[in-house]
PDB file of N, CA and C in Angstrom:
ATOM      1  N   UNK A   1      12.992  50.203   6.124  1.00  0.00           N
ATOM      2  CA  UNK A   1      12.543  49.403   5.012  1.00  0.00           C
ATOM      3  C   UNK A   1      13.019  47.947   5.156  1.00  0.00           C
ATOM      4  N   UNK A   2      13.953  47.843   5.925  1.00  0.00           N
ATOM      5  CA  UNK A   2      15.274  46.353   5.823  1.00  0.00           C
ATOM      6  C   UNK A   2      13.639  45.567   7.011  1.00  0.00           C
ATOM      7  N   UNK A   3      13.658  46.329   8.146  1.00  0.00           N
ATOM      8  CA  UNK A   3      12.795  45.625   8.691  1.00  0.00           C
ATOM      9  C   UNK A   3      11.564  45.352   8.039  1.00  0.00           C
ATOM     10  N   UNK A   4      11.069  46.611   7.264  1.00  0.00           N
ATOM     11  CA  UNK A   4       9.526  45.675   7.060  1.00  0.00           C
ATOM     12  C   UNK A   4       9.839  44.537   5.896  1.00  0.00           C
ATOM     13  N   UNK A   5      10.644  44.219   5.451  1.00  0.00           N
ATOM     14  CA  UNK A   5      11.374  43.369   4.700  1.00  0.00           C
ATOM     15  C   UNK A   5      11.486  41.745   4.948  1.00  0.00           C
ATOM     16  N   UNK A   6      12.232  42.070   6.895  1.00  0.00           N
ATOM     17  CA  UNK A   6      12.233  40.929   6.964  1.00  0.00           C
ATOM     18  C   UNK A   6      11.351  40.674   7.923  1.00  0.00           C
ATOM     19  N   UNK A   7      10.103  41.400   8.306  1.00  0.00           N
ATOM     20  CA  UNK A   7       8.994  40.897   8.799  1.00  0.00           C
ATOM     21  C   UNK A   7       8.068  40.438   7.940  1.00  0.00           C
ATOM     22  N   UNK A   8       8.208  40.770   6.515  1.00  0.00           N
ATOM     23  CA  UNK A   8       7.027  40.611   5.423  1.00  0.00           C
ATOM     24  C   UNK A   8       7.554  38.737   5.348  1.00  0.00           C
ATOM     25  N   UNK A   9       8.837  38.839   5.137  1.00  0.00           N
ATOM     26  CA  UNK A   9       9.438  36.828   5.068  1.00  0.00           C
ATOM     27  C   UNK A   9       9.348  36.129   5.862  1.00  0.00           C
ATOM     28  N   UNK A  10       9.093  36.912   7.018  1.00  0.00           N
ATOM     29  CA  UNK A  10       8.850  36.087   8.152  1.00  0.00           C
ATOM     30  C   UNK A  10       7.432  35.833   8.262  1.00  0.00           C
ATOM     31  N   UNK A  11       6.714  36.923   8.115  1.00  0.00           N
ATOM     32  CA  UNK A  11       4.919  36.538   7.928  1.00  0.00           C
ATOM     33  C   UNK A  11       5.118  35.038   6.482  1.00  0.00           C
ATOM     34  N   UNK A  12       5.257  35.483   5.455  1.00  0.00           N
ATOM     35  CA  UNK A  12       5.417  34.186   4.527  1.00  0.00           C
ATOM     36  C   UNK A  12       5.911  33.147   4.563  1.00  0.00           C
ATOM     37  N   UNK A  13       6.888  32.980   5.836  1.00  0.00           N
ATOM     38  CA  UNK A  13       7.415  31.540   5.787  1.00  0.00           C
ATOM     39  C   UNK A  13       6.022  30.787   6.732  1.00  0.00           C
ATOM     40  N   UNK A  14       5.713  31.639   7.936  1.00  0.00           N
ATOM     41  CA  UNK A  14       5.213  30.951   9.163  1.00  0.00           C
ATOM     42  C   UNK A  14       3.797  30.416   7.965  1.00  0.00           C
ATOM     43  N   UNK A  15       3.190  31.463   7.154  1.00  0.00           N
ATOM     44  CA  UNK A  15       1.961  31.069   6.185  1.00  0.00           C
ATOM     45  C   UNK A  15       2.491  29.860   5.731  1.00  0.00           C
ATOM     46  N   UNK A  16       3.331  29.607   4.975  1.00  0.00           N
ATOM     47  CA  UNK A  16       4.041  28.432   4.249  1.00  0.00           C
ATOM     48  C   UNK A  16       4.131  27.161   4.966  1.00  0.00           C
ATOM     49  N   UNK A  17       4.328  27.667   6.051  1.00  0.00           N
ATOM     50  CA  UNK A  17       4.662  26.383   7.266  1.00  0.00           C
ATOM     51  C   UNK A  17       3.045  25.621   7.925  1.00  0.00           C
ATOM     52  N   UNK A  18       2.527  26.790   8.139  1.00  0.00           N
ATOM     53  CA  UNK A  18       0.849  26.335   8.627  1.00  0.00           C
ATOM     54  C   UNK A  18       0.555  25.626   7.439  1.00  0.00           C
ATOM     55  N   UNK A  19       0.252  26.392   6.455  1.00  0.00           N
ATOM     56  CA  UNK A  19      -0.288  25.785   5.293  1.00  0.00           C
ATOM     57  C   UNK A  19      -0.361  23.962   5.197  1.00  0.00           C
ATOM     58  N   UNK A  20       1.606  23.814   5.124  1.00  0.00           N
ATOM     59  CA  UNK A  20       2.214  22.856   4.712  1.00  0.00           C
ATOM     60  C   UNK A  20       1.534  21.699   6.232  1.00  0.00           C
ATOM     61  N   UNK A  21       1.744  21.822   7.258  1.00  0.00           N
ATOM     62  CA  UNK A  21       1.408  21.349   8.380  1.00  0.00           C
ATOM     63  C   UNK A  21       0.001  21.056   8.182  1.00  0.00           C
ATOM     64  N   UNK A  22      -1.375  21.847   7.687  1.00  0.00           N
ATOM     65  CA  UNK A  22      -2.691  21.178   7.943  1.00  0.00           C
ATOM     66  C   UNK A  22      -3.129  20.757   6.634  1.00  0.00           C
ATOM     67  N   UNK A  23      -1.941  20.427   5.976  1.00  0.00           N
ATOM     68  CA  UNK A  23      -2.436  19.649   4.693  1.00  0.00           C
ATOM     69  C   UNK A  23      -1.782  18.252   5.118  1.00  0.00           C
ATOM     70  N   UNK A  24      -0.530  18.059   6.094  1.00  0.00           N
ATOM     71  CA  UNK A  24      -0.349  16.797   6.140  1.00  0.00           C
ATOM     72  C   UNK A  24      -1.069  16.045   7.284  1.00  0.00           C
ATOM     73  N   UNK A  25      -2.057  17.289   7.683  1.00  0.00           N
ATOM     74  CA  UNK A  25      -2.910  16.444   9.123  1.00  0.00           C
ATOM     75  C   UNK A  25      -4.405  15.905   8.567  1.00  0.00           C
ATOM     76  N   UNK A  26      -4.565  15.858   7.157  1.00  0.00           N
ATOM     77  CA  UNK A  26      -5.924  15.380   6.691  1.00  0.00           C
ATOM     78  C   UNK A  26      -6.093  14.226   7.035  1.00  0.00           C
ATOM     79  N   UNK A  27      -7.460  13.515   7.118  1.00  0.00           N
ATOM     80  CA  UNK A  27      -7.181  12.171   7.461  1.00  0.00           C
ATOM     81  C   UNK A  27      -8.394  11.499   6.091  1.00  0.00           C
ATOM     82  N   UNK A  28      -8.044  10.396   5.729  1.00  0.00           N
ATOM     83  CA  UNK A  28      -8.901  10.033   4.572  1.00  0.00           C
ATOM     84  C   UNK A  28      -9.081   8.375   5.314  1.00  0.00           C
ATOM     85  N   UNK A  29     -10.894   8.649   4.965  1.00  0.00           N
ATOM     86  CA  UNK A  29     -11.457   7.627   5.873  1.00  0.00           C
ATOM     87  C   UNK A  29     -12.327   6.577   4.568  1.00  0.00           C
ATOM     88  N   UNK A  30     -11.933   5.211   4.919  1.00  0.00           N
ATOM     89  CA  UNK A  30     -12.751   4.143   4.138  1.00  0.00           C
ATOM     90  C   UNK A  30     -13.020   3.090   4.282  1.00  0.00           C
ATOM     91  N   UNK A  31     -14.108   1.914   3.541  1.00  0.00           N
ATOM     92  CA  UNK A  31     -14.468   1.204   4.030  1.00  0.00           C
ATOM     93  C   UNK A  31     -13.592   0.031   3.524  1.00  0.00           C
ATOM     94  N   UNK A  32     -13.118  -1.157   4.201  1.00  0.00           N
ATOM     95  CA  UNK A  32     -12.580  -2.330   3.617  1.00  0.00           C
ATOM     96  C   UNK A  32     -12.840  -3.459   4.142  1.00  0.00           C
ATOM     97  N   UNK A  33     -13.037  -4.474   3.236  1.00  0.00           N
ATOM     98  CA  UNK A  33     -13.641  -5.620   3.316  1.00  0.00           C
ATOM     99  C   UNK A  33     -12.766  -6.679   3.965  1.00  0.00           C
ATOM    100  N   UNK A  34     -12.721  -7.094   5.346  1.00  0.00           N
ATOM    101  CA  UNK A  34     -11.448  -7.605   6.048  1.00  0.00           C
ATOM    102  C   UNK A  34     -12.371  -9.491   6.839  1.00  0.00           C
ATOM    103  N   UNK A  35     -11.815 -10.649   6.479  1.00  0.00           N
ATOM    104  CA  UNK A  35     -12.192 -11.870   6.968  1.00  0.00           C
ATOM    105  C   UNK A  35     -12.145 -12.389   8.199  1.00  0.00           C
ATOM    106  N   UNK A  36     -12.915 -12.696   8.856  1.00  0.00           N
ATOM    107  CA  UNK A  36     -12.877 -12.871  10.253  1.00  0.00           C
ATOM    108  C   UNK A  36     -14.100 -13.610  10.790  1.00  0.00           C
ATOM    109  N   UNK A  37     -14.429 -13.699  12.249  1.00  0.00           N
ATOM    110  CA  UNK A  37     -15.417 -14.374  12.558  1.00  0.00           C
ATOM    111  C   UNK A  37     -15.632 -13.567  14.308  1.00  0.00           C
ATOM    112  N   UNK A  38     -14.813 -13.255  15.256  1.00  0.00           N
ATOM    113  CA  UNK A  38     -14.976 -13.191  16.428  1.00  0.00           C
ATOM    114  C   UNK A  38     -13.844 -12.122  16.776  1.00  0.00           C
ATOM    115  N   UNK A  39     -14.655 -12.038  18.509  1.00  0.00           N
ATOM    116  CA  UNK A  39     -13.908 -10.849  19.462  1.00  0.00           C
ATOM    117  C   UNK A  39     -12.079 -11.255  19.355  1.00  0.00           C
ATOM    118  N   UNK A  40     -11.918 -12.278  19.101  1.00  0.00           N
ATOM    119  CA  UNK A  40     -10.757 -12.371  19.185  1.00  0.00           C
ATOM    120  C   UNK A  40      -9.883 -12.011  17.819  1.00  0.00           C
ATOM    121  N   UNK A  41     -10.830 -11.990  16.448  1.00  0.00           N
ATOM    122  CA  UNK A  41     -10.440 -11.753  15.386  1.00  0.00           C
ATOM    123  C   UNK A  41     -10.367 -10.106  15.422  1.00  0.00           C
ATOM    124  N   UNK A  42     -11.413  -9.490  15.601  1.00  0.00           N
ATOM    125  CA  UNK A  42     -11.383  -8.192  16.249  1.00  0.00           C
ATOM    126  C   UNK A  42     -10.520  -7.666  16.600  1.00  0.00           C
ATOM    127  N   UNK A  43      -9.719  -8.012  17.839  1.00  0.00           N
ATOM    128  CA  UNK A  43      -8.652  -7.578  18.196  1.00  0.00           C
ATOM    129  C   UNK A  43      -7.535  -7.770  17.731  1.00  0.00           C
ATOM    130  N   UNK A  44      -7.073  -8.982  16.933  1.00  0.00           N
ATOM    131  CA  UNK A  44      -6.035  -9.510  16.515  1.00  0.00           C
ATOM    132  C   UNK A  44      -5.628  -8.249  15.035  1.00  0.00           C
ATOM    133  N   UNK A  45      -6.760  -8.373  14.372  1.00  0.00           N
ATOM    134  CA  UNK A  45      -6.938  -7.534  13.428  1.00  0.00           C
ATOM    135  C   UNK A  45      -6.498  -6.040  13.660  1.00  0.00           C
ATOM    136  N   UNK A  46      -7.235  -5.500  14.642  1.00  0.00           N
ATOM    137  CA  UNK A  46      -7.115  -3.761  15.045  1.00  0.00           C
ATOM    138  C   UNK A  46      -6.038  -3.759  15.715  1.00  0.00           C
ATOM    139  N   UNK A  47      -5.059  -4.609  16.156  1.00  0.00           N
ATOM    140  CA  UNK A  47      -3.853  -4.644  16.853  1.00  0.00           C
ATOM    141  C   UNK A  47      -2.990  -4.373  15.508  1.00  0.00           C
ATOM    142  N   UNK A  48      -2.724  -5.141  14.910  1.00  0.00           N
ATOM    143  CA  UNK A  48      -2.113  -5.209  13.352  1.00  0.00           C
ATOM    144  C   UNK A  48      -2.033  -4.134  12.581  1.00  0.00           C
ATOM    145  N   UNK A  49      -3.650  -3.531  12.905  1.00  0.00           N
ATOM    146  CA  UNK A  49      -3.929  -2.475  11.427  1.00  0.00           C
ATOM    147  C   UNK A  49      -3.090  -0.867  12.334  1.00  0.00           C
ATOM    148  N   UNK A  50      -3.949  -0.926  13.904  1.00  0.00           N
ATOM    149  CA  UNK A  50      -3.899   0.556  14.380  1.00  0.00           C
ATOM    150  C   UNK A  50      -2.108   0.844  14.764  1.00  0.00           C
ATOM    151  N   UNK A  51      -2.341   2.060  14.468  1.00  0.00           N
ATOM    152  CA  UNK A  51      -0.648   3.200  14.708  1.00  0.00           C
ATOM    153  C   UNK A  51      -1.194   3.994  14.892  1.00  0.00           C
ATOM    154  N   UNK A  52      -0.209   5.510  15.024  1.00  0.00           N
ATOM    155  CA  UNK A  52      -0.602   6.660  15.333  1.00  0.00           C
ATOM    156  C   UNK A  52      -1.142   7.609  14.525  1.00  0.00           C
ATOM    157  N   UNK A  53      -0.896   6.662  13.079  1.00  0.00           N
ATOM    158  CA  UNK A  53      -1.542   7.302  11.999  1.00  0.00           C
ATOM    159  C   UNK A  53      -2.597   6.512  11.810  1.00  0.00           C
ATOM    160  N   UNK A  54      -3.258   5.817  11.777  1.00  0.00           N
ATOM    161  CA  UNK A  54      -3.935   4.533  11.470  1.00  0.00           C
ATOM    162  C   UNK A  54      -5.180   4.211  12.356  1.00  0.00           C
ATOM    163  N   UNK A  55      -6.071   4.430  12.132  1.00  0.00           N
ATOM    164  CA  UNK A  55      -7.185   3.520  12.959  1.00  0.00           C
ATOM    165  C   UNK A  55      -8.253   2.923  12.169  1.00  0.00           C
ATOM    166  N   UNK A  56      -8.175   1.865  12.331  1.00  0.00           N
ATOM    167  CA  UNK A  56      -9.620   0.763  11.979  1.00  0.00           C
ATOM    168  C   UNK A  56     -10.295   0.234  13.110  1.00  0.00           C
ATOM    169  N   UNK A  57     -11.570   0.120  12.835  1.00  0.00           N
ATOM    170  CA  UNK A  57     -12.284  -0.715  13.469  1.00  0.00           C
ATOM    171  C   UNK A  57     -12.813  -1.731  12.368  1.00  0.00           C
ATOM    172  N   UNK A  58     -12.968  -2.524  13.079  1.00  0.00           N
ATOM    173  CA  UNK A  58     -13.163  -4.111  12.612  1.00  0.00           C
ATOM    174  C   UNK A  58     -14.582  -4.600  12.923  1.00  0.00           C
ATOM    175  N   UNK A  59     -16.108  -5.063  12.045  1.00  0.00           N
ATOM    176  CA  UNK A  59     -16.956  -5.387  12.871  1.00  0.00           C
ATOM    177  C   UNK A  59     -16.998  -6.759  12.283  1.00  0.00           C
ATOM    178  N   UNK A  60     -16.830  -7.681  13.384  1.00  0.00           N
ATOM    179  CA  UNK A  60     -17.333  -9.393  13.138  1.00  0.00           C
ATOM    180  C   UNK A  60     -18.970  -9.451  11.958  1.00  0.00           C
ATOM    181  N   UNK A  61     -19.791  -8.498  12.303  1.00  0.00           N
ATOM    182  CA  UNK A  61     -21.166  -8.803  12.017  1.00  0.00           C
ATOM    183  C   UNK A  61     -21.163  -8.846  10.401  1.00  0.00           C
ATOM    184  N   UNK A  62     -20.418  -7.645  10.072  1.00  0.00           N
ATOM    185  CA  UNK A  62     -20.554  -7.096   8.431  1.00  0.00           C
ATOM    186  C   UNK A  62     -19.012  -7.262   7.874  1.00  0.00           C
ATOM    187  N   UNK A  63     -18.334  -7.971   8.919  1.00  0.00           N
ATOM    188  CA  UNK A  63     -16.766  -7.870   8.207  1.00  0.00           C
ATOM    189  C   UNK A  63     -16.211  -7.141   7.020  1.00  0.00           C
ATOM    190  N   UNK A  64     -16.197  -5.816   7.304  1.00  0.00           N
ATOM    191  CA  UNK A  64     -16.043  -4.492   7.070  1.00  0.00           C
ATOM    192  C   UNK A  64     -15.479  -4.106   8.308  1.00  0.00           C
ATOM    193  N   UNK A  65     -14.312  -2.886   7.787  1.00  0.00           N
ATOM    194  CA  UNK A  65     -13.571  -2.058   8.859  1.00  0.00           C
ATOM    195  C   UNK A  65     -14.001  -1.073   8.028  1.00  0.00           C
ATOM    196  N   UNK A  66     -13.393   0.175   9.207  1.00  0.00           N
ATOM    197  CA  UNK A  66     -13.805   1.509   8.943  1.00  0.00           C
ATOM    198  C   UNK A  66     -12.449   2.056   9.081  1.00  0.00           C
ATOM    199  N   UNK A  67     -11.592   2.408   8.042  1.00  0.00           N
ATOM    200  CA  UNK A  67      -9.811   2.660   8.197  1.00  0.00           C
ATOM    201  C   UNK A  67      -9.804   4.460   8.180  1.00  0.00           C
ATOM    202  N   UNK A  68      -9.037   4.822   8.738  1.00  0.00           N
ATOM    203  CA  UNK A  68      -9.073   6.684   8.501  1.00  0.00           C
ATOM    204  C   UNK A  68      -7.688   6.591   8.756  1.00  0.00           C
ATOM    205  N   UNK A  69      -6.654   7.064   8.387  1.00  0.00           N
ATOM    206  CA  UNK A  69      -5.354   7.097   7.995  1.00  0.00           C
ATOM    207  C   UNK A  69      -4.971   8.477   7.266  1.00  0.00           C
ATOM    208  N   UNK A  70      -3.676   8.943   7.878  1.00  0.00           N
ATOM    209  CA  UNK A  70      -3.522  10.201   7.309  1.00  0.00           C
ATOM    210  C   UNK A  70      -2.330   9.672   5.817  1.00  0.00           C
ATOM    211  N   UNK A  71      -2.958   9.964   4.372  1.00  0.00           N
ATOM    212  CA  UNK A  71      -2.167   9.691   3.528  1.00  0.00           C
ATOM    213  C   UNK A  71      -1.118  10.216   3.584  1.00  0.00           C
ATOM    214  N   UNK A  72      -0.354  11.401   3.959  1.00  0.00           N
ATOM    215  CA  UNK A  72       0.857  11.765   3.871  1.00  0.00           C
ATOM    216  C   UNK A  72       1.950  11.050   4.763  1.00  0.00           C
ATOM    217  N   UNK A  73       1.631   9.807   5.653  1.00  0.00           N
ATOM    218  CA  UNK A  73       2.142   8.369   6.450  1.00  0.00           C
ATOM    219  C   UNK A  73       2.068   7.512   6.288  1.00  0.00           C
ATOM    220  N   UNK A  74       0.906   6.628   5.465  1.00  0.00           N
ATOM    221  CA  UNK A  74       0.738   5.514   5.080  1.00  0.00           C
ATOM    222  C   UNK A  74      -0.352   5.495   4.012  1.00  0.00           C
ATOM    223  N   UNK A  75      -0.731   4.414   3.521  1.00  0.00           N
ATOM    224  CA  UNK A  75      -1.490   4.319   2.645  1.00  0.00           C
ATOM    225  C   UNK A  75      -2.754   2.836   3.050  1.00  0.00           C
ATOM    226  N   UNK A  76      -3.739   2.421   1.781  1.00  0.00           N
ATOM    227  CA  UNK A  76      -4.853   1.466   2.024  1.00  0.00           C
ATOM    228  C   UNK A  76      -3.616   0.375   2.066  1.00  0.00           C
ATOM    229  N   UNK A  77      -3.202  -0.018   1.145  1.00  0.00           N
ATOM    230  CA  UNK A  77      -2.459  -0.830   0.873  1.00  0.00           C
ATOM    231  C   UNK A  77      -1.209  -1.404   2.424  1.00  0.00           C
ATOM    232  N   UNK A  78      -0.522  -0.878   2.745  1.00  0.00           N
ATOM    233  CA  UNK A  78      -0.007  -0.579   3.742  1.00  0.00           C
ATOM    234  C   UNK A  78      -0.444  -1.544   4.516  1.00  0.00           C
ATOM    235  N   UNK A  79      -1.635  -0.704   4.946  1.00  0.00           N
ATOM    236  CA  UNK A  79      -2.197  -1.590   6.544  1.00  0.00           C
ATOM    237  C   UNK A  79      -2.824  -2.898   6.444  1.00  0.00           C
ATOM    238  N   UNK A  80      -3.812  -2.826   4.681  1.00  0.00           N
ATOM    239  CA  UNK A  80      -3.850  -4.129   4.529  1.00  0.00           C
ATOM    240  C   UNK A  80      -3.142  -5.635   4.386  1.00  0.00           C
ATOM    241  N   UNK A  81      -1.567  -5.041   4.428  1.00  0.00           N
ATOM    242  CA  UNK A  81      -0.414  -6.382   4.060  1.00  0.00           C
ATOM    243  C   UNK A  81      -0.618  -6.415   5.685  1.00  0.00           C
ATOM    244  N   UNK A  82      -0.249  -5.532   6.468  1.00  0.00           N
ATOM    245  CA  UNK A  82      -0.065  -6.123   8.079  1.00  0.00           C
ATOM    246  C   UNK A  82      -1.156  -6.571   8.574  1.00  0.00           C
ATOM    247  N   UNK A  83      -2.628  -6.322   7.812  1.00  0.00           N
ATOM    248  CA  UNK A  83      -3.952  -7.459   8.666  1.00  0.00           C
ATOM    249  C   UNK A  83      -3.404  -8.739   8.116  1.00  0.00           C
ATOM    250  N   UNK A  84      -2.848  -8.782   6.841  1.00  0.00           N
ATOM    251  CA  UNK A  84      -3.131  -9.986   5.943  1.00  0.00           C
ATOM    252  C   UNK A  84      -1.444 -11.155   6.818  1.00  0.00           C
ATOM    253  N   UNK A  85      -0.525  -9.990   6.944  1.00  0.00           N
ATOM    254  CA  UNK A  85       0.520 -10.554   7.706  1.00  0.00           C
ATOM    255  C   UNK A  85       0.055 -11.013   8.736  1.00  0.00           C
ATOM    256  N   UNK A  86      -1.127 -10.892   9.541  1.00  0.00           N
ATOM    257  CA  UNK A  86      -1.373 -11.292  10.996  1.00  0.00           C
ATOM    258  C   UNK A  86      -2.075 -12.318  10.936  1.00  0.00           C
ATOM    259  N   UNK A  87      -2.819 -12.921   9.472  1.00  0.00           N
ATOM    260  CA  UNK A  87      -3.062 -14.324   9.289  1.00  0.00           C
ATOM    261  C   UNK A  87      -4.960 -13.733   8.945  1.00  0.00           C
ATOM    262  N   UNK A  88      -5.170 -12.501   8.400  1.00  0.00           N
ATOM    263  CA  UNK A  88      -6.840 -12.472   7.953  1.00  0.00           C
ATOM    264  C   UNK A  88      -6.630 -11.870   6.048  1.00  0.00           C
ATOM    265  N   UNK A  89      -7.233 -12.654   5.559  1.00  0.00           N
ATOM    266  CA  UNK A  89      -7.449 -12.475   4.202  1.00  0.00           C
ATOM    267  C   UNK A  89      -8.760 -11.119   4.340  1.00  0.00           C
ATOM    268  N   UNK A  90      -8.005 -10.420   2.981  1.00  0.00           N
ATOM    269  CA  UNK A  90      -8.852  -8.967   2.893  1.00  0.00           C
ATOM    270  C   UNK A  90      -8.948  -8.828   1.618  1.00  0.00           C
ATOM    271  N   UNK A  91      -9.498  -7.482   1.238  1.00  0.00           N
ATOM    272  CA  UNK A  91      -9.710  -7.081  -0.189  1.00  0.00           C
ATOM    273  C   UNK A  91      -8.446  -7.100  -1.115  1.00  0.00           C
ATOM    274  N   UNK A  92      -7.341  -6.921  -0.384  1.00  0.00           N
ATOM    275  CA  UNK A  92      -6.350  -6.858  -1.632  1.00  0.00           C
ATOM    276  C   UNK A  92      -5.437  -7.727  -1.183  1.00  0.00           C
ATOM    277  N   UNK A  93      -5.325  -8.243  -0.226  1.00  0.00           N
ATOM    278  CA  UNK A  93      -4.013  -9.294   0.097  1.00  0.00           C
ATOM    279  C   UNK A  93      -4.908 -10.566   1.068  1.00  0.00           C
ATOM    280  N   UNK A  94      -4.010 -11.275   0.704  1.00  0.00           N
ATOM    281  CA  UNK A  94      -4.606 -13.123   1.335  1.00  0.00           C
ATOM    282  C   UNK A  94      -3.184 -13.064   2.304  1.00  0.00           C
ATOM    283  N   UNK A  95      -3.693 -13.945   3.469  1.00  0.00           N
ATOM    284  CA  UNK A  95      -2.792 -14.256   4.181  1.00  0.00           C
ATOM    285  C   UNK A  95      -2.152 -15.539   3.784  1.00  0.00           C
ATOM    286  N   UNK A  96      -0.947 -15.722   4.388  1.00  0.00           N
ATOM    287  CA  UNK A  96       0.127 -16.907   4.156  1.00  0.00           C
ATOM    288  C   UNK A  96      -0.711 -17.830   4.835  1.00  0.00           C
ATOM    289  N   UNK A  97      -0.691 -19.254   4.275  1.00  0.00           N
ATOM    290  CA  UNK A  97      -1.778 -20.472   4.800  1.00  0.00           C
ATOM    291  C   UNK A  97      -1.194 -20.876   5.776  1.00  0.00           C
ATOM    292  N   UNK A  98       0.142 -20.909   6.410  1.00  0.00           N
ATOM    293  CA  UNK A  98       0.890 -21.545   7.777  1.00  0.00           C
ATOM    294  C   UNK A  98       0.361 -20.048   8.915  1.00  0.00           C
ATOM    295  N   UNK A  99       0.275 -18.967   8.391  1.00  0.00           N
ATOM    296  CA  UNK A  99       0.149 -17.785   9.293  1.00  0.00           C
ATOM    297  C   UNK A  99      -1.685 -18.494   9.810  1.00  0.00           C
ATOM    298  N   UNK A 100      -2.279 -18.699   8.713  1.00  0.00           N
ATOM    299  CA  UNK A 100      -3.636 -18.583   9.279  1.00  0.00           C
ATOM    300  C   UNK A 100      -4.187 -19.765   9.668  1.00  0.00           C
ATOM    301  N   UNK A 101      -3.438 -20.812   9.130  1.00  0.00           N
ATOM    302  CA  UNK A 101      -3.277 -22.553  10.201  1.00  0.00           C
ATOM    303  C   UNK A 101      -3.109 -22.128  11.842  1.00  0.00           C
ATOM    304  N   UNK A 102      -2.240 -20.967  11.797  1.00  0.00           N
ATOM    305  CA  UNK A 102      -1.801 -20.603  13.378  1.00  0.00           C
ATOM    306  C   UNK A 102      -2.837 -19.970  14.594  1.00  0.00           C
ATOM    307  N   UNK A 103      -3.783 -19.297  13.285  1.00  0.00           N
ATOM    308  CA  UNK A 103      -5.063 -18.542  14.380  1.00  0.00           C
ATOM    309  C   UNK A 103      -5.668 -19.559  14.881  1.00  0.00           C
ATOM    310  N   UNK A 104      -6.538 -19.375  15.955  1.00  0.00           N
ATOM    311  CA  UNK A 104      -7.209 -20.081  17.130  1.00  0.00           C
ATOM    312  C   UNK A 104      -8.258 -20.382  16.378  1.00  0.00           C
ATOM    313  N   UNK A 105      -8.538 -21.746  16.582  1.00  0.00           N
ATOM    314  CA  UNK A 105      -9.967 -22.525  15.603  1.00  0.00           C
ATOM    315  C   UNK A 105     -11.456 -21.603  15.636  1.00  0.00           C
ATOM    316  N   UNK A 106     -11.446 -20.625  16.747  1.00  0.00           N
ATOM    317  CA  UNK A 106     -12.801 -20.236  16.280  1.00  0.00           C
ATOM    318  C   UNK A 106     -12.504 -18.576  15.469  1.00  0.00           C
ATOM    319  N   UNK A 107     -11.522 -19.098  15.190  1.00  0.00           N
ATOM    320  CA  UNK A 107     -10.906 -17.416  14.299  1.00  0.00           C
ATOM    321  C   UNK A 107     -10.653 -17.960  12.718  1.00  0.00           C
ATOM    322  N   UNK A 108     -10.383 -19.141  12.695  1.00  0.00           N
ATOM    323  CA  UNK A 108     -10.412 -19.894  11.519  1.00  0.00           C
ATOM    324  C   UNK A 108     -11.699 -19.731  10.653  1.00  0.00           C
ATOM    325  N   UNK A 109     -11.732 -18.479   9.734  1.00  0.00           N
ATOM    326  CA  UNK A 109     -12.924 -18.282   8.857  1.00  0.00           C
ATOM    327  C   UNK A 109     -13.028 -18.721   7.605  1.00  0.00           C
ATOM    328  N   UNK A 110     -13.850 -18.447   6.858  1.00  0.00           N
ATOM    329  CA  UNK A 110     -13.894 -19.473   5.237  1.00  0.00           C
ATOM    330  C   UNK A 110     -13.203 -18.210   4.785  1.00  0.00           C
ATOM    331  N   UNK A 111     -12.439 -18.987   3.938  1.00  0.00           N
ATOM    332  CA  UNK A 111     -11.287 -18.256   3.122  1.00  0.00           C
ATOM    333  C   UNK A 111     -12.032 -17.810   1.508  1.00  0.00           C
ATOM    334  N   UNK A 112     -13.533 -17.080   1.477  1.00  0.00           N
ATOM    335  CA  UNK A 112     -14.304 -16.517   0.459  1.00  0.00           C
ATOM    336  C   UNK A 112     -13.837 -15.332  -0.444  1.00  0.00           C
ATOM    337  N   UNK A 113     -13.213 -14.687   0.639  1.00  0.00           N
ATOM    338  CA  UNK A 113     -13.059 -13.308  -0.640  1.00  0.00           C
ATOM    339  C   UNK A 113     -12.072 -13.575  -0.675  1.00  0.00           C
ATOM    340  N   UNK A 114     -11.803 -13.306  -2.389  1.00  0.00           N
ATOM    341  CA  UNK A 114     -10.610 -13.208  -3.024  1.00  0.00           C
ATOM    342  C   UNK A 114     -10.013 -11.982  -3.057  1.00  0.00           C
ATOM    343  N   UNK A 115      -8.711 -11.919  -2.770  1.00  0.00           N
ATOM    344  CA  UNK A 115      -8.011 -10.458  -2.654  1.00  0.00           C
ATOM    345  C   UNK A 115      -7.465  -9.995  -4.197  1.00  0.00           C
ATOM    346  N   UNK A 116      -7.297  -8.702  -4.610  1.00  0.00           N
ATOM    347  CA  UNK A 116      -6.718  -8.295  -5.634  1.00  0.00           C
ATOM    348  C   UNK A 116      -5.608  -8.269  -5.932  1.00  0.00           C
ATOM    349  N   UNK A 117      -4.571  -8.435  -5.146  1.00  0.00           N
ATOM    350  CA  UNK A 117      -3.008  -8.071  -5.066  1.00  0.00           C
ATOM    351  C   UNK A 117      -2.423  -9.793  -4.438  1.00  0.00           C
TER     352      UNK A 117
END
């Protein structure tokens, strides 16, 4: 009885453990409105935003990224201070005006959208 006991806790922990494990591997994917102009903004940008949790793509044409990020590591907010730290104004944060004096003149975009935060 002792054994089927502690095989029944052992079946319930490993359940407990999977469980817990493919709920923190979800990934939640969205669109955000990020300022830019060129291949070089592109990269500057997806350098900033991407980690191992984290991927955006960045398109010059529709300046819109496409972010998928696992929430149980980071959040929207998050990755948007480090585009906005790298000198590109976005939906919720503006970059510092000496950071974006610093980007390369054809990365220098009109400073239109206003961020929320």
């Amino acid at each position: 009885m002792k054994l089927f006991q502690s095989t029944i806790l052992a079946i319930a922990a490993m359940a407990t453990f999977t469980t817990a494990t493919a709920q923190s591997n979800k990934k939640v994917t969205k669109t955000v409105a990020i300022n830019g102009n060129c291949g070089m903004c592109k990269k500057t940008i997806e350098t900033a935003a991407n980690s191992k949790d984290v991927k955006l793509v960045w398109s010059p044409e529709s300046k819109t990224a496409t972010l998928t990020y696992n929430p149980s590591k980071t959040n929207v907010d998050n990755v948007l201070k480090r585009v906005a730290d790298a000198g590109y104004d976005n939906e919720s944060y503006e970059a510092k005006e000496e950071v974006y004096k610093k980007l390369h003149g054809c990365c220098q975009y009109d400073r239109s959208l206003k961020a929320t935060k």
